[in-house]
C-alpha atoms as a PDB file:
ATOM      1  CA  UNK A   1       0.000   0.000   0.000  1.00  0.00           C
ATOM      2  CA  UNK A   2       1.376   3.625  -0.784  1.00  0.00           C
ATOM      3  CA  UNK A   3      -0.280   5.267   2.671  1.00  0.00           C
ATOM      4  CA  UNK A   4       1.341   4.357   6.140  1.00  0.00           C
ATOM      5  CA  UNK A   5      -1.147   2.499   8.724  1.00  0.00           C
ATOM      6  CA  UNK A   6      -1.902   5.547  10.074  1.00  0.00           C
ATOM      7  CA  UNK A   7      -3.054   7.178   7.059  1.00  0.00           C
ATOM      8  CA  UNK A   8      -5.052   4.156   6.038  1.00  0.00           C
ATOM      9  CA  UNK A   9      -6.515   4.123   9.186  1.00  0.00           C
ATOM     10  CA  UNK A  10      -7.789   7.789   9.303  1.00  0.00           C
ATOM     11  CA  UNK A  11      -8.755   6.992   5.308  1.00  0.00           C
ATOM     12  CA  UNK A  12     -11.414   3.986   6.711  1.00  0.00           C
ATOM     13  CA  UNK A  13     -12.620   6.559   9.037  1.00  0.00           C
ATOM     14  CA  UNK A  14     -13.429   8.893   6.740  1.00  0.00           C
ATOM     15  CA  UNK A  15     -14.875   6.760   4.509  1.00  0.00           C
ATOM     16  CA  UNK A  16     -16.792   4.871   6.792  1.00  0.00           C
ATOM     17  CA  UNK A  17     -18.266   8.047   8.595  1.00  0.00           C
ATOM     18  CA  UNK A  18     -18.553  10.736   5.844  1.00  0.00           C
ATOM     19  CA  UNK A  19     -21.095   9.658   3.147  1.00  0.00           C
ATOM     20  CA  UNK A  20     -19.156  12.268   1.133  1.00  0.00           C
ATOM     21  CA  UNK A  21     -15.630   9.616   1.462  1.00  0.00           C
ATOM     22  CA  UNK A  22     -18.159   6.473   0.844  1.00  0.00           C
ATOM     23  CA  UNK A  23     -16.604   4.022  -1.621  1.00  0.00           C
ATOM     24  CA  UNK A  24     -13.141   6.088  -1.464  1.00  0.00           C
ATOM     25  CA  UNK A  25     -11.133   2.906  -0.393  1.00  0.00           C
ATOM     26  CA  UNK A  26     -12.301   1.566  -3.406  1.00  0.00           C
ATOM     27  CA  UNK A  27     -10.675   3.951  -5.501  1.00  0.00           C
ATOM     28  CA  UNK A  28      -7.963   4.365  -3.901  1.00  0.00           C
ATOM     29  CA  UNK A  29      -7.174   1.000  -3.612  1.00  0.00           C
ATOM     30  CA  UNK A  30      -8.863  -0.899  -6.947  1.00  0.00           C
ATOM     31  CA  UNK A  31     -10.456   1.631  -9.371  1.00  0.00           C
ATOM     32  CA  UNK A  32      -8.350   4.477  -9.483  1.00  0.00           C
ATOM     33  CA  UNK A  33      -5.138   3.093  -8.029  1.00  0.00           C
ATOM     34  CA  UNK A  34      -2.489   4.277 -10.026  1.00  0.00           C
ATOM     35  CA  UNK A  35      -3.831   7.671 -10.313  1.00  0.00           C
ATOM     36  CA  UNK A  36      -3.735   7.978  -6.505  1.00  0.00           C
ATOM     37  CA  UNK A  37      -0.786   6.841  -6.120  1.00  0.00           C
ATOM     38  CA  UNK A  38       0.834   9.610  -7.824  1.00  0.00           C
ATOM     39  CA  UNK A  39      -1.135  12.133  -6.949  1.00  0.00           C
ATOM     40  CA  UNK A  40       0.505  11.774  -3.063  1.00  0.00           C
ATOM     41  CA  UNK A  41       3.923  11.859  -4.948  1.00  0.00           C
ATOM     42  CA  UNK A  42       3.272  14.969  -6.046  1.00  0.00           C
ATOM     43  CA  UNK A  43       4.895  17.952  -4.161  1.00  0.00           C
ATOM     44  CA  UNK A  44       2.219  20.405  -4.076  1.00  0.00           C
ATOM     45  CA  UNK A  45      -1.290  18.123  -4.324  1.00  0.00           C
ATOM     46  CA  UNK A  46      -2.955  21.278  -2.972  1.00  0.00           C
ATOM     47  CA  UNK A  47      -3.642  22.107  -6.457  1.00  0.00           C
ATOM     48  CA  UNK A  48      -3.920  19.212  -8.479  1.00  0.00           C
ATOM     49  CA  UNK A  49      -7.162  17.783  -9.674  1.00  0.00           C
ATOM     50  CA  UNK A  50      -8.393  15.042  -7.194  1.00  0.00           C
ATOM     51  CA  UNK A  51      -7.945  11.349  -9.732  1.00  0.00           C
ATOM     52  CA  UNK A  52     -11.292   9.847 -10.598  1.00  0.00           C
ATOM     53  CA  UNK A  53     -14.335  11.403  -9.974  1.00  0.00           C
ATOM     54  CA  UNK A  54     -13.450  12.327  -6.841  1.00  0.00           C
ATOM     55  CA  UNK A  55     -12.790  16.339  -7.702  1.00  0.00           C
ATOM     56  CA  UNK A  56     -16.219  16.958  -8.651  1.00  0.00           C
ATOM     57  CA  UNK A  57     -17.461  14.484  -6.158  1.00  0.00           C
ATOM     58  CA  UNK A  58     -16.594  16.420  -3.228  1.00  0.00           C
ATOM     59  CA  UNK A  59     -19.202  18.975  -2.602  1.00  0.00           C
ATOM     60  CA  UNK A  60     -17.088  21.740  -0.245  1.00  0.00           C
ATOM     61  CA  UNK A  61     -13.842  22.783   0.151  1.00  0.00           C
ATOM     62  CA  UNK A  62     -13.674  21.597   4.084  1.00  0.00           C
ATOM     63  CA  UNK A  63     -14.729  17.586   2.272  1.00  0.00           C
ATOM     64  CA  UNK A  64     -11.057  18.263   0.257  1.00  0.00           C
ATOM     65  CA  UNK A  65      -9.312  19.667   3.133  1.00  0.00           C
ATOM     66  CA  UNK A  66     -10.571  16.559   5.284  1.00  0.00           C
ATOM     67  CA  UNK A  67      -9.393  14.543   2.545  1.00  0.00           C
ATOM     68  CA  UNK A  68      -5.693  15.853   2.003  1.00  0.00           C
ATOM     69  CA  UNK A  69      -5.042  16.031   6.109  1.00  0.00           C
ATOM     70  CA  UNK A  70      -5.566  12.142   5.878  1.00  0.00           C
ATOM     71  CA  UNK A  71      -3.352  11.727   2.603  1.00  0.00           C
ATOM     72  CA  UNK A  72      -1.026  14.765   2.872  1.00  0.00           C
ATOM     73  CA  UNK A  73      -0.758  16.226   6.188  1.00  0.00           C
ATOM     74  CA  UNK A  74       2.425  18.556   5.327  1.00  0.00           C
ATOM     75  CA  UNK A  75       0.376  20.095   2.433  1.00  0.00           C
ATOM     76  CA  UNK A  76      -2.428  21.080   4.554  1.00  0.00           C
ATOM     77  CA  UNK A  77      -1.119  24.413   6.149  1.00  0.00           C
ATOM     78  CA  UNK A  78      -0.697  25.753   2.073  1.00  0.00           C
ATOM     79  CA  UNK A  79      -4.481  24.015   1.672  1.00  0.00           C
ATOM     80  CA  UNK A  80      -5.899  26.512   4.032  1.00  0.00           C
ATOM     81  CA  UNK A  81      -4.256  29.442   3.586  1.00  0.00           C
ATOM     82  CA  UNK A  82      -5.481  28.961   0.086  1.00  0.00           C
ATOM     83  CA  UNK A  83      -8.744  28.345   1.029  1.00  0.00           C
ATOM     84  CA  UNK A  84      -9.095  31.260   3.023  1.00  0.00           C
ATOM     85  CA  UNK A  85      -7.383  33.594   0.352  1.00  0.00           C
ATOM     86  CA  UNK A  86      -9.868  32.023  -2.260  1.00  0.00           C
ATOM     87  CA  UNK A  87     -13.108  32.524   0.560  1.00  0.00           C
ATOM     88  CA  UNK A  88     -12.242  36.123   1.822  1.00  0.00           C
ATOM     89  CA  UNK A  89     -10.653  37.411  -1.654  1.00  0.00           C
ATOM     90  CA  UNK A  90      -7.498  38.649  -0.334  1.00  0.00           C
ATOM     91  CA  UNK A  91      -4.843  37.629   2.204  1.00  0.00           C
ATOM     92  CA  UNK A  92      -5.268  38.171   5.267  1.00  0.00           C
ATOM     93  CA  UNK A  93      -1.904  39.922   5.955  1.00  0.00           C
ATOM     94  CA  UNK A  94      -3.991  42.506   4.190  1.00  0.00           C
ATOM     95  CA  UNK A  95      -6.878  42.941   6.506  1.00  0.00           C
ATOM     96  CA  UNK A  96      -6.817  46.032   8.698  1.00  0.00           C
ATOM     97  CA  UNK A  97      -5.834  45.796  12.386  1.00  0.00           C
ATOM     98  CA  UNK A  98      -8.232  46.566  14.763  1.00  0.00           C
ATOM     99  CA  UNK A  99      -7.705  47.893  18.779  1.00  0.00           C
ATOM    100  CA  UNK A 100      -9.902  45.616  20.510  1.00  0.00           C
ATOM    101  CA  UNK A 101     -11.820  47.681  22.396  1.00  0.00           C
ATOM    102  CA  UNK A 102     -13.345  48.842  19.174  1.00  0.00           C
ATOM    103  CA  UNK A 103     -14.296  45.594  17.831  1.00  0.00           C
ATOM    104  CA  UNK A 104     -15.673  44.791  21.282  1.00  0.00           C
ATOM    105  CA  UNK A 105     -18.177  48.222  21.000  1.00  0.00           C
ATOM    106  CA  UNK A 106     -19.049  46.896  17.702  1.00  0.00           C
ATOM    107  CA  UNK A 107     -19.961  43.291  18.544  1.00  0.00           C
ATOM    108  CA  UNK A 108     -22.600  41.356  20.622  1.00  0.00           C
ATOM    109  CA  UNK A 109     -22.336  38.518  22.606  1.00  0.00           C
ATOM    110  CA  UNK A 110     -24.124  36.647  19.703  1.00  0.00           C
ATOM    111  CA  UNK A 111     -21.716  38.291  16.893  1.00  0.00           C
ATOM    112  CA  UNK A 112     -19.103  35.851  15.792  1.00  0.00           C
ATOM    113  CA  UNK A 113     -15.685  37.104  15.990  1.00  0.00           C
ATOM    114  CA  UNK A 114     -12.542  35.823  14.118  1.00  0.00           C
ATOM    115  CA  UNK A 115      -9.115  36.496  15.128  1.00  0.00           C
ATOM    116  CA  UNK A 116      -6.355  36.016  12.652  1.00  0.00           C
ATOM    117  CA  UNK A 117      -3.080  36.173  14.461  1.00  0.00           C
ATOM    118  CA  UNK A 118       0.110  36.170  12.451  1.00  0.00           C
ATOM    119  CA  UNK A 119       4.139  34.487  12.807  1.00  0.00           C
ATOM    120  CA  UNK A 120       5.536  37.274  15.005  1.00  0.00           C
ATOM    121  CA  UNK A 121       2.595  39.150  16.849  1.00  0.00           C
ATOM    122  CA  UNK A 122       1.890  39.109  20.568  1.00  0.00           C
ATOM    123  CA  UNK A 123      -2.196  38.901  21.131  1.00  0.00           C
ATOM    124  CA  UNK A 124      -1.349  40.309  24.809  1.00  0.00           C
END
């Protein structure tokens, strides 16, 4: 097999417990073999085409980022940063800084909040 027992492990999960992963195994491990197997050689898989079916099969992005932290674990940190470039339209080294005392007068207890905090900044 080209996945260590730990990845085929967290693969049977996934497929077992998603019915967006159901008959995955399969293709990974019959159908679509080959294909598979060098799609996790490839260095950046991030932004390859998923072999099979399985790029068009996968309704949301979160399905493909569940998918490559079982297959490719090193590639995920690149997977979601693109993601959230792709979702918010910019970077978000770009987004302005706020003091928190005004996004605190401009929020609710029901308001969701999201803090983004970057290599090198102190959220004291």
């Amino acid at each position: 097999a080209f996945l260590p027992s730990t990845e085929r492990a967290a693969l049977h999960a996934l497929s077992t417990q998603l019915p967006a992963f159901k008959g995955l195994i399969y293709s990974m491990t019959e159908q679509d073999k080959v294909a598979w197997e060098r799609f996790c050689e490839l260095p950046f898989v991030e932004n390859e085409c998923l072999p099979g079916d399985w790029e068009h099969s996968l309704e949301t992005p979160l399905q493909r980022l569940c998918l490559l932290r079982v297959i490719r674990m090193d590639c995920l940190p690149r997977a979601v940063a693109s993601l959230i470039q792709t979702e918010f339209g910019h970077p978000h080294d770009d987004l302005p800084t706020q003091c928190l005392n005004a996004v605190l007068r401009n929020t609710s207890h029901i308001t969701p909040v999201m803090f983004i905090l970057g290599g090198g900044h102190d959220p004291s």
